[in-house]
Structures are given as C-alpha cells and as structure tokens.
PDB file of N, CA and C in Angstrom:
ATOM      1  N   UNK A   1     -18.116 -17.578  37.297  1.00  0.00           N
ATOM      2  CA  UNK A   1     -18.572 -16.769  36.177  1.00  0.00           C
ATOM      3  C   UNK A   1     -19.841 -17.402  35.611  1.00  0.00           C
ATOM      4  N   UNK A   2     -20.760 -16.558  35.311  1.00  0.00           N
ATOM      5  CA  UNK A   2     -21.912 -16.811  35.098  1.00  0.00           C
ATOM      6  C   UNK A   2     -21.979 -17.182  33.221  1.00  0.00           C
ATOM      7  N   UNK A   3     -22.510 -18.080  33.173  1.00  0.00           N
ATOM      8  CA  UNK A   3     -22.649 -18.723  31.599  1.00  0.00           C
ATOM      9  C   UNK A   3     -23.320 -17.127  30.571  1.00  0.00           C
ATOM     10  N   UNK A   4     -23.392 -16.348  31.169  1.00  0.00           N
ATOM     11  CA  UNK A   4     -24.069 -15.050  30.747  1.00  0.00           C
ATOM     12  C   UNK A   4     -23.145 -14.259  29.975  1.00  0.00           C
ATOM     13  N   UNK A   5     -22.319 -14.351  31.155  1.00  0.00           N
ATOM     14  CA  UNK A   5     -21.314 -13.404  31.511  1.00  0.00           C
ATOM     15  C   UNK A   5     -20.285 -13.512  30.068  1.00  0.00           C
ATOM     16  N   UNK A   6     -20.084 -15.225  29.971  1.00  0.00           N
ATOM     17  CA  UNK A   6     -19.052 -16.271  29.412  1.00  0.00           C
ATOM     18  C   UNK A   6     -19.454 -15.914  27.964  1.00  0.00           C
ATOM     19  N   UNK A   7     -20.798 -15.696  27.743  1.00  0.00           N
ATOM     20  CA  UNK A   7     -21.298 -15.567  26.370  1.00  0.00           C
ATOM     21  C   UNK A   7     -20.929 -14.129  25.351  1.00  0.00           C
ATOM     22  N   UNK A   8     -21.099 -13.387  26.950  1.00  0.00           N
ATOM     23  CA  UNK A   8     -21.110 -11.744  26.547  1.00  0.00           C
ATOM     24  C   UNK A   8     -19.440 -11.367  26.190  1.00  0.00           C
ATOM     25  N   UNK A   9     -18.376 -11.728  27.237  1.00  0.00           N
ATOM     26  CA  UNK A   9     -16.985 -12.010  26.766  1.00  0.00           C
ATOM     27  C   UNK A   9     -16.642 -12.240  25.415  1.00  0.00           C
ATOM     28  N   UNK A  10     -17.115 -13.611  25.161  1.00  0.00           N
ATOM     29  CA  UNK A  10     -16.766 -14.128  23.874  1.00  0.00           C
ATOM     30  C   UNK A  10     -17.500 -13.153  22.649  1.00  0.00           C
ATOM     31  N   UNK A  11     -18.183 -13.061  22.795  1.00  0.00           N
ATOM     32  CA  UNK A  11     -19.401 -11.957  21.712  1.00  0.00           C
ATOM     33  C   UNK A  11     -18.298 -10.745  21.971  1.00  0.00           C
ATOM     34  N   UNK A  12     -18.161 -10.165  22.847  1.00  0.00           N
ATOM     35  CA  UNK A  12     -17.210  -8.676  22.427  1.00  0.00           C
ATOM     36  C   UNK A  12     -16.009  -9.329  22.002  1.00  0.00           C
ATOM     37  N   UNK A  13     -15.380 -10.162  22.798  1.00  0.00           N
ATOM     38  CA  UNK A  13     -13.917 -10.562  21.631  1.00  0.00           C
ATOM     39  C   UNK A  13     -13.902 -11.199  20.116  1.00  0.00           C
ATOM     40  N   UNK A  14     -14.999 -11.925  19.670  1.00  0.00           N
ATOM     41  CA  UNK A  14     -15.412 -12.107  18.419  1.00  0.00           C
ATOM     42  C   UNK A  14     -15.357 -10.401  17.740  1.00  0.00           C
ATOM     43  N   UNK A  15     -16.563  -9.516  18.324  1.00  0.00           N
ATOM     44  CA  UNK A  15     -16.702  -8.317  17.374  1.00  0.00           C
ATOM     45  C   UNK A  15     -15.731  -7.629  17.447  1.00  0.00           C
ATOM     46  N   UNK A  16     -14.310  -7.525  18.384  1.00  0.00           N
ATOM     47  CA  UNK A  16     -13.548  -6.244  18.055  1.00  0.00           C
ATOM     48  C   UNK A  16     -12.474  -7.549  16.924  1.00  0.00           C
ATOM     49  N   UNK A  17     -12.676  -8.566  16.522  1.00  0.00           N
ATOM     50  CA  UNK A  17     -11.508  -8.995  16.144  1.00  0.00           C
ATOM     51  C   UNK A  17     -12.348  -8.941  14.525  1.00  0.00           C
ATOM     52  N   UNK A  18     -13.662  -9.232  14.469  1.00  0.00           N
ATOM     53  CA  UNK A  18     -13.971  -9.017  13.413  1.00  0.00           C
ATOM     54  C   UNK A  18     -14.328  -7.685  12.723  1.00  0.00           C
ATOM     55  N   UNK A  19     -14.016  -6.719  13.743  1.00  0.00           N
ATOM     56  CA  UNK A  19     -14.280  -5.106  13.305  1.00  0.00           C
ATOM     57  C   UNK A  19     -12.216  -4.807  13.066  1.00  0.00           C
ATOM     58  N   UNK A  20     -11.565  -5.606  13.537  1.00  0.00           N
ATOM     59  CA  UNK A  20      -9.893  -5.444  12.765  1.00  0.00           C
ATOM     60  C   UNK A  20     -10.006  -6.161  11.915  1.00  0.00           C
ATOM     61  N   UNK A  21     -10.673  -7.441  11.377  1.00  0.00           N
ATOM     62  CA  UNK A  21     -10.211  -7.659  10.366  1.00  0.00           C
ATOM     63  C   UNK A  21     -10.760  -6.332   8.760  1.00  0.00           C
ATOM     64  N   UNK A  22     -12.352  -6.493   9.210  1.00  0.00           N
ATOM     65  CA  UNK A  22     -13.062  -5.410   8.309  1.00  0.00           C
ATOM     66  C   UNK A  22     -12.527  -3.930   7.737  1.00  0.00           C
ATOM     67  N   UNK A  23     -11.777  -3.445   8.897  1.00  0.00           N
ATOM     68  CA  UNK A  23     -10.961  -2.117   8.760  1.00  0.00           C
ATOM     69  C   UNK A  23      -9.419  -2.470   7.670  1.00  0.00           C
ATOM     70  N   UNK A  24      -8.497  -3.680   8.125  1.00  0.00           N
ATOM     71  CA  UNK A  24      -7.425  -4.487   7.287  1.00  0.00           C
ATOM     72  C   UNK A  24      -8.411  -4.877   6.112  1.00  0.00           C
ATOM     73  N   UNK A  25      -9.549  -5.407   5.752  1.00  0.00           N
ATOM     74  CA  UNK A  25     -10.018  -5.575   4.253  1.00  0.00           C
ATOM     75  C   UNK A  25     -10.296  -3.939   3.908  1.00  0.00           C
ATOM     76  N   UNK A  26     -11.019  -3.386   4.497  1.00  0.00           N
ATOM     77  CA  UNK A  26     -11.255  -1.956   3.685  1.00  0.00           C
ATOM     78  C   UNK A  26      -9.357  -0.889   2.950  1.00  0.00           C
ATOM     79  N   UNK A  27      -8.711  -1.293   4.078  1.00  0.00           N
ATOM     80  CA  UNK A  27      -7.888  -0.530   4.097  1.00  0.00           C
ATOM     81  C   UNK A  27      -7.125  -0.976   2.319  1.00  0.00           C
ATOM     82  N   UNK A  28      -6.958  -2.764   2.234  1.00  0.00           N
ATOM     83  CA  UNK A  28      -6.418  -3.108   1.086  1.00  0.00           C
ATOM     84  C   UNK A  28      -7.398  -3.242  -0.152  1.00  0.00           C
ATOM     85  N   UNK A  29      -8.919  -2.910   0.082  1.00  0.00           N
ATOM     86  CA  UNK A  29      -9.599  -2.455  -1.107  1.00  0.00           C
ATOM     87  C   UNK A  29      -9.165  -0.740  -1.506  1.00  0.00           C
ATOM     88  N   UNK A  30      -8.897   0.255  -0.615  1.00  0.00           N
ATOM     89  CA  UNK A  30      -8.637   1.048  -1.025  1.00  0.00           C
ATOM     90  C   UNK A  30      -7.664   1.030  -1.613  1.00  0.00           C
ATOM     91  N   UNK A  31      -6.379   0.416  -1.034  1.00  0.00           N
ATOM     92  CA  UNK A  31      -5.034   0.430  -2.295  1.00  0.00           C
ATOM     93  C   UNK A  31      -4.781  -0.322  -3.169  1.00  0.00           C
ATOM     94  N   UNK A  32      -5.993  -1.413  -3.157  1.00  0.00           N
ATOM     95  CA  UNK A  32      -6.059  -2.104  -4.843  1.00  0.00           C
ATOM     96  C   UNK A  32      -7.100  -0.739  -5.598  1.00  0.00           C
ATOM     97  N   UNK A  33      -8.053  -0.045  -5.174  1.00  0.00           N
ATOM     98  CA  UNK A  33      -8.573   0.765  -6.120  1.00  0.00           C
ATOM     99  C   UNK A  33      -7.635   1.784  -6.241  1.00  0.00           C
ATOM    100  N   UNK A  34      -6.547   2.261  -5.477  1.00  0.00           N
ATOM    101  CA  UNK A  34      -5.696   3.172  -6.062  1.00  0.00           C
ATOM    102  C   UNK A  34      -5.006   2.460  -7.255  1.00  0.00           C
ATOM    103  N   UNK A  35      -4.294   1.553  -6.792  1.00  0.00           N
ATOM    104  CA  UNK A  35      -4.088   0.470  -7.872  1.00  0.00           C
ATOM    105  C   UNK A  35      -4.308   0.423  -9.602  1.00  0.00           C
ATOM    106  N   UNK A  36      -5.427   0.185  -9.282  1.00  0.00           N
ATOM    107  CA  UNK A  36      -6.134   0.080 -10.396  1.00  0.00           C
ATOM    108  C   UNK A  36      -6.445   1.783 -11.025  1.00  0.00           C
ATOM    109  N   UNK A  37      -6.698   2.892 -10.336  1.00  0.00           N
ATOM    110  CA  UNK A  37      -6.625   4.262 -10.730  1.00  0.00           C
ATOM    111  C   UNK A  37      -5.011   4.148 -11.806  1.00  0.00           C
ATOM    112  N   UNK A  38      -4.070   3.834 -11.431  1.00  0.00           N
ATOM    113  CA  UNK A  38      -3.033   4.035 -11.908  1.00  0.00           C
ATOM    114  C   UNK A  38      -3.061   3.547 -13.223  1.00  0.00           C
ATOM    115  N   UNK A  39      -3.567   2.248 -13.711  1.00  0.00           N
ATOM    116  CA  UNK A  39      -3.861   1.532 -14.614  1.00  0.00           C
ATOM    117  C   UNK A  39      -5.084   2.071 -15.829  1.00  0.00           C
ATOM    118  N   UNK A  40      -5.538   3.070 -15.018  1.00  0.00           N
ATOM    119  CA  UNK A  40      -7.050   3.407 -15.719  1.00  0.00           C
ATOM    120  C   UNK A  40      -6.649   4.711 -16.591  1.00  0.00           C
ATOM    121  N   UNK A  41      -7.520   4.999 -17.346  1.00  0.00           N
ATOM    122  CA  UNK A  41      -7.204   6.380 -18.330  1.00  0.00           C
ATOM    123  C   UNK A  41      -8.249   7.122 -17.794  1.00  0.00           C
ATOM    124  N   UNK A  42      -8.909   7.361 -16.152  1.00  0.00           N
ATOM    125  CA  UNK A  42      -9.739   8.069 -15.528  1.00  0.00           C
ATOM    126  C   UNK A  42      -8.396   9.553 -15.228  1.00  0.00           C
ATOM    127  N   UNK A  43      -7.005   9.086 -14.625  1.00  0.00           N
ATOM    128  CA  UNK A  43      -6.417  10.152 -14.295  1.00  0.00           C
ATOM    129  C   UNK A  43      -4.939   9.706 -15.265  1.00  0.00           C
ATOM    130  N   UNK A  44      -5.392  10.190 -16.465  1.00  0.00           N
ATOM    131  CA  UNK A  44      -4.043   9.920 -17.515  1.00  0.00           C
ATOM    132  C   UNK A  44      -2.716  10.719 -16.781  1.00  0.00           C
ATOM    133  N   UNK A  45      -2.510  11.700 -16.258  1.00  0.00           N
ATOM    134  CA  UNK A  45      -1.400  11.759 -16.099  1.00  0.00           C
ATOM    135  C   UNK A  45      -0.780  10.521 -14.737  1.00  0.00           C
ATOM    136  N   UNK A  46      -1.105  10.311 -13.501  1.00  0.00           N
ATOM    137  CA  UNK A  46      -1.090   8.921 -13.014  1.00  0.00           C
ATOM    138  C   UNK A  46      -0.569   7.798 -13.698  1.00  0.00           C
ATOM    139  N   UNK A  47      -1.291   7.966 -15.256  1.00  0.00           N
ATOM    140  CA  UNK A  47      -0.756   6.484 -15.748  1.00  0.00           C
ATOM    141  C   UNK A  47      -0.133   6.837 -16.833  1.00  0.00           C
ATOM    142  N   UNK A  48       0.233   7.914 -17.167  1.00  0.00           N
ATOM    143  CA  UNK A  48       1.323   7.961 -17.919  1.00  0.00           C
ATOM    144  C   UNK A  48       2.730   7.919 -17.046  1.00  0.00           C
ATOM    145  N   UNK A  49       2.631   8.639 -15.422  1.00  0.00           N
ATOM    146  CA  UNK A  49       3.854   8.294 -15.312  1.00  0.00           C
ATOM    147  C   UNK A  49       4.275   7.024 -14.302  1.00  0.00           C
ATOM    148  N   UNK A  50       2.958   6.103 -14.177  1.00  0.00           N
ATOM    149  CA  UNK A  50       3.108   4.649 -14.048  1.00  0.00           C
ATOM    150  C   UNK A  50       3.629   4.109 -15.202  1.00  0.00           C
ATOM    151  N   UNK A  51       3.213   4.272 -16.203  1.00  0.00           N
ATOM    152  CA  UNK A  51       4.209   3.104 -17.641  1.00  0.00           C
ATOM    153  C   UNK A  51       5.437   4.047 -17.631  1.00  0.00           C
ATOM    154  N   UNK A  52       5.685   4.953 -17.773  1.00  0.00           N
ATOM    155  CA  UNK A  52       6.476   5.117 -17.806  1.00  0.00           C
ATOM    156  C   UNK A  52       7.538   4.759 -16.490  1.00  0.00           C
ATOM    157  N   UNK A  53       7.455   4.817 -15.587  1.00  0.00           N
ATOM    158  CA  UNK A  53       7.867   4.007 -13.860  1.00  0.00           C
ATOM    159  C   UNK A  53       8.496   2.400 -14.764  1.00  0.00           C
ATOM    160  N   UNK A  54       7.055   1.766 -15.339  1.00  0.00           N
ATOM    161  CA  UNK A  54       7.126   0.359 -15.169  1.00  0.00           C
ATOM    162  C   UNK A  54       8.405   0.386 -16.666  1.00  0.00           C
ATOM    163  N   UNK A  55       7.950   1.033 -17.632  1.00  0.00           N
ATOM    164  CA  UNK A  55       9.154   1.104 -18.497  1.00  0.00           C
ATOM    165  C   UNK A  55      10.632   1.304 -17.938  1.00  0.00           C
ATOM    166  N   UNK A  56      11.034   2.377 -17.748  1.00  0.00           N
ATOM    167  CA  UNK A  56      12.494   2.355 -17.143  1.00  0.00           C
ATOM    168  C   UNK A  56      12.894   1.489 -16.246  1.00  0.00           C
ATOM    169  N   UNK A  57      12.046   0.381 -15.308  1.00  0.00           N
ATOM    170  CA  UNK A  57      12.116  -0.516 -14.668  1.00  0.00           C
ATOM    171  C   UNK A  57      12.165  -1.834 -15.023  1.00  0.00           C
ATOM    172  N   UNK A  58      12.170  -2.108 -16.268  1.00  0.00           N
ATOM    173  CA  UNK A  58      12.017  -3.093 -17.242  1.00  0.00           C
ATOM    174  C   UNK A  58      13.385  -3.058 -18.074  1.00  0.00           C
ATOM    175  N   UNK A  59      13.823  -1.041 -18.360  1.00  0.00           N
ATOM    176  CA  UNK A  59      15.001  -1.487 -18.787  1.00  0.00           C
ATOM    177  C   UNK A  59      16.034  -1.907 -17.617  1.00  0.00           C
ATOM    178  N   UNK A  60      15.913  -1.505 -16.703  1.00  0.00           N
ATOM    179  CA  UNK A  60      17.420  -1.506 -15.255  1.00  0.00           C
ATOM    180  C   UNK A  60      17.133  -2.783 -15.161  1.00  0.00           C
ATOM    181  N   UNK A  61      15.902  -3.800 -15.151  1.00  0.00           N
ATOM    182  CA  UNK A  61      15.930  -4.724 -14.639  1.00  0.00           C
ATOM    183  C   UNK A  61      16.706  -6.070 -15.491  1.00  0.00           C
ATOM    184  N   UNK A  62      16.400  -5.900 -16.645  1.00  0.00           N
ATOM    185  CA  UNK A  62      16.784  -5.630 -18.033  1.00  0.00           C
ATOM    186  C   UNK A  62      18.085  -6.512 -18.203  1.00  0.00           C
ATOM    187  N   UNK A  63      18.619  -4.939 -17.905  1.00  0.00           N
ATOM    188  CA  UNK A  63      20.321  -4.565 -17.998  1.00  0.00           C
ATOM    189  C   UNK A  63      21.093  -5.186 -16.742  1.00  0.00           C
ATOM    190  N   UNK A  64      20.840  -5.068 -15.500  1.00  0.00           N
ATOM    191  CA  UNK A  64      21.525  -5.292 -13.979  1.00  0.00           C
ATOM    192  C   UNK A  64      21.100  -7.279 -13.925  1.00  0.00           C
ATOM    193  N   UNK A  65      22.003  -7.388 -13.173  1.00  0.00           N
ATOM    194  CA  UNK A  65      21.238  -9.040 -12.627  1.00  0.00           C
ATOM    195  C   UNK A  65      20.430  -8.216 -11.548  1.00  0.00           C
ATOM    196  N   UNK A  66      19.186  -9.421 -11.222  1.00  0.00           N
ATOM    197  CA  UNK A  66      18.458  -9.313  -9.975  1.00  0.00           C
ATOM    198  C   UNK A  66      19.482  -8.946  -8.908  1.00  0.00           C
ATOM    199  N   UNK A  67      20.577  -9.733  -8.942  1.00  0.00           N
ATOM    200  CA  UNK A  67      20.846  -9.485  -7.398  1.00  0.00           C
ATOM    201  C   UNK A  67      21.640  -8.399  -6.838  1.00  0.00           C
ATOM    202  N   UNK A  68      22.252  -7.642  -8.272  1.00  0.00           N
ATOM    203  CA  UNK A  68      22.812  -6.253  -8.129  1.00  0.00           C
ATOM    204  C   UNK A  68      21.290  -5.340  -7.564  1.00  0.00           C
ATOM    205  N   UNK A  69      20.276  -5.790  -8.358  1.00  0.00           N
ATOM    206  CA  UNK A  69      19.230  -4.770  -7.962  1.00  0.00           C
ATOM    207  C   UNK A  69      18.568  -5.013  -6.244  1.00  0.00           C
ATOM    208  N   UNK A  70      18.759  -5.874  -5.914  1.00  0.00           N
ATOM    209  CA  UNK A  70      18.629  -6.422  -4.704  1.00  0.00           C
ATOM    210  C   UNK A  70      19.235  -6.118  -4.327  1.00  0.00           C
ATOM    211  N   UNK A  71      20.766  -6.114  -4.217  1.00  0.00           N
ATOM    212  CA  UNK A  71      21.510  -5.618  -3.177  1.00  0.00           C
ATOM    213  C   UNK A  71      21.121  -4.283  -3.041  1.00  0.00           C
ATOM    214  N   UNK A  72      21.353  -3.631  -4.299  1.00  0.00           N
ATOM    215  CA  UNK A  72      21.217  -2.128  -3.930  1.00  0.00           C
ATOM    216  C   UNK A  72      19.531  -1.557  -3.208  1.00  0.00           C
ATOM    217  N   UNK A  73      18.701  -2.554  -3.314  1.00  0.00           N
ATOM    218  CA  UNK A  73      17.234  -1.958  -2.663  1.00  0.00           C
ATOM    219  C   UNK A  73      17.732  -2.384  -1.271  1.00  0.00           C
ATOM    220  N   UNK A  74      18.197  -3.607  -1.075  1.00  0.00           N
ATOM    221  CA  UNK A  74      18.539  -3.653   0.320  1.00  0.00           C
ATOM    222  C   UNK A  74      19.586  -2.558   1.014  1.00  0.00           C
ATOM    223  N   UNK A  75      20.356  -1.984   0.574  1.00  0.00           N
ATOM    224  CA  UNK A  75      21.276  -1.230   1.029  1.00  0.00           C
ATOM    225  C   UNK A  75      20.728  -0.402   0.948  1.00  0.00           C
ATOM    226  N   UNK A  76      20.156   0.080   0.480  1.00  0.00           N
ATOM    227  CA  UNK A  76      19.335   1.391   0.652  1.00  0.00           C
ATOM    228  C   UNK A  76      17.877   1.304   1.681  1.00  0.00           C
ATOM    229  N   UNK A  77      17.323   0.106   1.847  1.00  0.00           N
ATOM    230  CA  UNK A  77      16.357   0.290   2.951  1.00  0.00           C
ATOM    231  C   UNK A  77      16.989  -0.152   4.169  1.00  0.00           C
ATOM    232  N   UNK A  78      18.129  -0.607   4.117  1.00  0.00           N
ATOM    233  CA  UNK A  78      18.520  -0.736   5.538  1.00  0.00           C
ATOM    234  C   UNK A  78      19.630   0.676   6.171  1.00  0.00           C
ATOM    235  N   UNK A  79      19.461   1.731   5.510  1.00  0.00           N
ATOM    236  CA  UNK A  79      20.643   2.677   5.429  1.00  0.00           C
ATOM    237  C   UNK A  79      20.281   3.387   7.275  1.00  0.00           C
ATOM    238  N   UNK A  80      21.472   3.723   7.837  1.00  0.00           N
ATOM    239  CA  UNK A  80      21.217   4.666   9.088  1.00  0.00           C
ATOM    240  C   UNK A  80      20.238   5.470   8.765  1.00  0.00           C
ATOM    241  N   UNK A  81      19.400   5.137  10.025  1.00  0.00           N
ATOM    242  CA  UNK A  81      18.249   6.403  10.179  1.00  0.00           C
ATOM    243  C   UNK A  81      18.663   7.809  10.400  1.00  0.00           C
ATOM    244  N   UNK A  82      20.196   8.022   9.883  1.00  0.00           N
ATOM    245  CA  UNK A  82      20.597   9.601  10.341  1.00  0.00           C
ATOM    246  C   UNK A  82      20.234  10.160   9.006  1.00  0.00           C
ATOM    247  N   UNK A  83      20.216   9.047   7.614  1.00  0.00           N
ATOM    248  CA  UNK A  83      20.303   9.037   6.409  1.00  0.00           C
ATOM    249  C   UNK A  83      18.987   9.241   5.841  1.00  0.00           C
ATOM    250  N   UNK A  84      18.274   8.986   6.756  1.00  0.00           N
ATOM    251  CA  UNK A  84      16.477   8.706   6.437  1.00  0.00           C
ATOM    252  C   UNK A  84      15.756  10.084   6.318  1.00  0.00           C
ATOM    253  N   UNK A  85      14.835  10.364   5.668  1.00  0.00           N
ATOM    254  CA  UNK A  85      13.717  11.571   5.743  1.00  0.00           C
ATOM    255  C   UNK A  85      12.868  11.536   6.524  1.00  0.00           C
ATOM    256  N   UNK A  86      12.389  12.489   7.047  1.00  0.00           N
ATOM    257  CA  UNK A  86      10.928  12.597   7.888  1.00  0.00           C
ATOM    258  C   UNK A  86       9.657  12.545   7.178  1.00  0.00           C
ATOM    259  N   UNK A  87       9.623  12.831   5.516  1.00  0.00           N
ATOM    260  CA  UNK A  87       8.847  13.421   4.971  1.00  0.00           C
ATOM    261  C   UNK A  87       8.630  11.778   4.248  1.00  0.00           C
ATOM    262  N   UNK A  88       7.654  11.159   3.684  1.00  0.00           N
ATOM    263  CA  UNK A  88       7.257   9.885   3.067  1.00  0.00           C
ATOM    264  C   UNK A  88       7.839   9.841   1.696  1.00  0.00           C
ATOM    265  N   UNK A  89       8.556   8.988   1.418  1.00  0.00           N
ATOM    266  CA  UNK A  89       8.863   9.090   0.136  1.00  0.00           C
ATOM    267  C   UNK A  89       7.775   9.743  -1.094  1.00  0.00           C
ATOM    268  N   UNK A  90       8.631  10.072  -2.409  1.00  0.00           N
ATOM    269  CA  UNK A  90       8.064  10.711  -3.412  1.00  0.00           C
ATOM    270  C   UNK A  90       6.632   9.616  -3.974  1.00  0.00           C
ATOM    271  N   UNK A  91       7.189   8.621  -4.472  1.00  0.00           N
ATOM    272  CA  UNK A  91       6.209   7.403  -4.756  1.00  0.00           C
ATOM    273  C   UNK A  91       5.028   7.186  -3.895  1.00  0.00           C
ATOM    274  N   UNK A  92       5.422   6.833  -2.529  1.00  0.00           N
ATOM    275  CA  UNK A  92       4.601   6.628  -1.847  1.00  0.00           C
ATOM    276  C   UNK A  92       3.623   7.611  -1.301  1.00  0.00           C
ATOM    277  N   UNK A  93       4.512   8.939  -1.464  1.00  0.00           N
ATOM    278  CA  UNK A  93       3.135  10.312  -1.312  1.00  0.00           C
ATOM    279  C   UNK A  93       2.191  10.076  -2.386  1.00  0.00           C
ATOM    280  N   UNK A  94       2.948   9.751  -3.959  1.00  0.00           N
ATOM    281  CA  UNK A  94       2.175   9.604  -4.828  1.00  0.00           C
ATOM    282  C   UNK A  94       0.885   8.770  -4.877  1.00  0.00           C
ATOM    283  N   UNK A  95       1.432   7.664  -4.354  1.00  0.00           N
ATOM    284  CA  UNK A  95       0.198   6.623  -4.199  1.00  0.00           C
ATOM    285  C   UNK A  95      -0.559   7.066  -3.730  1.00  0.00           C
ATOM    286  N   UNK A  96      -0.042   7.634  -2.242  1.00  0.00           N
ATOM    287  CA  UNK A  96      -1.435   7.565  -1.290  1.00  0.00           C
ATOM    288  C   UNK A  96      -2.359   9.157  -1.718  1.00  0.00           C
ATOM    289  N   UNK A  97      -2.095   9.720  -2.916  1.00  0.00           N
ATOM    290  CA  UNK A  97      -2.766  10.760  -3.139  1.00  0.00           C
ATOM    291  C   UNK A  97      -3.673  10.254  -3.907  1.00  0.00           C
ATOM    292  N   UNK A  98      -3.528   9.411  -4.984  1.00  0.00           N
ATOM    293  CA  UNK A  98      -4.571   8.806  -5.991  1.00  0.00           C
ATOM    294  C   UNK A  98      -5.913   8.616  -5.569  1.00  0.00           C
ATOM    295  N   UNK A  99      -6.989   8.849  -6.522  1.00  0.00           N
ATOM    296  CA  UNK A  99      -8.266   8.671  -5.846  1.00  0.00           C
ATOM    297  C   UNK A  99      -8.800   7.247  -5.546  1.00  0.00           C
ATOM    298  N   UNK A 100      -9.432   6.740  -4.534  1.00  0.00           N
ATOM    299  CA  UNK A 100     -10.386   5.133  -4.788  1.00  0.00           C
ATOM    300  C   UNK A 100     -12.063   5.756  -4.836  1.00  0.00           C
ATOM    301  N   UNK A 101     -12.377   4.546  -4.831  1.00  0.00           N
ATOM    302  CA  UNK A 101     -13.864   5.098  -4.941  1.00  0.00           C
ATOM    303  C   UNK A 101     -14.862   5.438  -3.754  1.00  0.00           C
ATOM    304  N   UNK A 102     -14.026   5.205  -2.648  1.00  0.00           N
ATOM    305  CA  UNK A 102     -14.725   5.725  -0.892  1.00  0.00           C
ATOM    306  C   UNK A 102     -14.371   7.557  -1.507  1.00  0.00           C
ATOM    307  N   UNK A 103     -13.254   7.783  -2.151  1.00  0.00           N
ATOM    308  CA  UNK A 103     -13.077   9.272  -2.129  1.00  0.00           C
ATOM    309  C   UNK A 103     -14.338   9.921  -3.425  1.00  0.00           C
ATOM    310  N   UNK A 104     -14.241   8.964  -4.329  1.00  0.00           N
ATOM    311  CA  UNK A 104     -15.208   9.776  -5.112  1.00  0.00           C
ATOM    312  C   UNK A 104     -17.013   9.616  -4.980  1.00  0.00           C
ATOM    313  N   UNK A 105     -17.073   8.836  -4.016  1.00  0.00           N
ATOM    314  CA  UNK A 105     -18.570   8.669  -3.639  1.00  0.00           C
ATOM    315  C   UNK A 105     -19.321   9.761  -2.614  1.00  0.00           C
ATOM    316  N   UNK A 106     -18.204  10.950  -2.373  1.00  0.00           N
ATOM    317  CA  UNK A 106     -18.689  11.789  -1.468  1.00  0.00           C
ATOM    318  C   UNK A 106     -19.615  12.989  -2.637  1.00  0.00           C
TER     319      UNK A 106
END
C-alpha cells in the first residue's frame, strides 16, 4: 500500500467519524433548544403545561418513596411488547413537536 493511499484511508475514516459526531452534536442542540422552548414564555401554552408536568411531579414524588416510583417506571418500561403502542408516546410526540431554532430560521 502506497503511503498515498494510507493517507487517503485515514482522511475518509477521520471525516465520516467526524461528520457522526457533528450530526450527534446537532441532533442534542436541537433537544436542548426544544428544551429550553418549554421553559420560555415564546410558546406559553408548552410551558404552562411543563410546570404544570413538573408540579404534579413534585407532588407524587413528594408523597411515594423513590423506589415505589422506580419500581413502577420500571415495570412499566419493561412491560410485554403485546402491551406496547405503535404510535410514540403522548410526551414524547409532545417534545418532538416543539420548535428549536433550525425550525424557525427558515
């Protein structure tokens, strides 16, 4: 193998590993700016029913020990997939609808 060759190898395996990491940083700037949408009074209803989320979660957490609440998140994410939806949970549709700022720069 030609020292050419050896250079050109390494140069494409450098750029596709640094074009995955770039896509994994973009991907978690977008869901810290959803994030932060939730937090903001740009889309008040979003963050009214985030405090309100983080409120009732403050009381259960509150009231229950951790490890009642643990058990029960675990029993419930490990439940038969006969038990499971096709459709993405309610929350998590929610999230991923929120705006970041790649969506509002168009």
């Amino acid at each position: 193998m030609k020292p050419h060759d050896l250079v050109r190898m390494r140069y494409d395996r450098l750029r596709s590993v640094v074009g995955r990491i770039q896509t994994v940083v973009g991907d978690m700037a977008t869901q810290a700016e959803r994030f932060q949408s939730l937090l903001s009074w740009r889309d008040p209803r979003a963050t009214s029913l985030s405090v309100l989320f983080y409120l009732v979660a403050t009381v259960v957490l509150y009231v229950m020990s951790f490890q009642v609440v643990g058990l029960l998140v675990g029993l419930y994410m490990l439940r038969h997939p006969r038990f499971r939806s096709k459709q993405p949970s309610m929350p998590s549709n929610f999230f991923k609808r929120l705006p970041s700022r790649s969506e509002s720069m168009l």
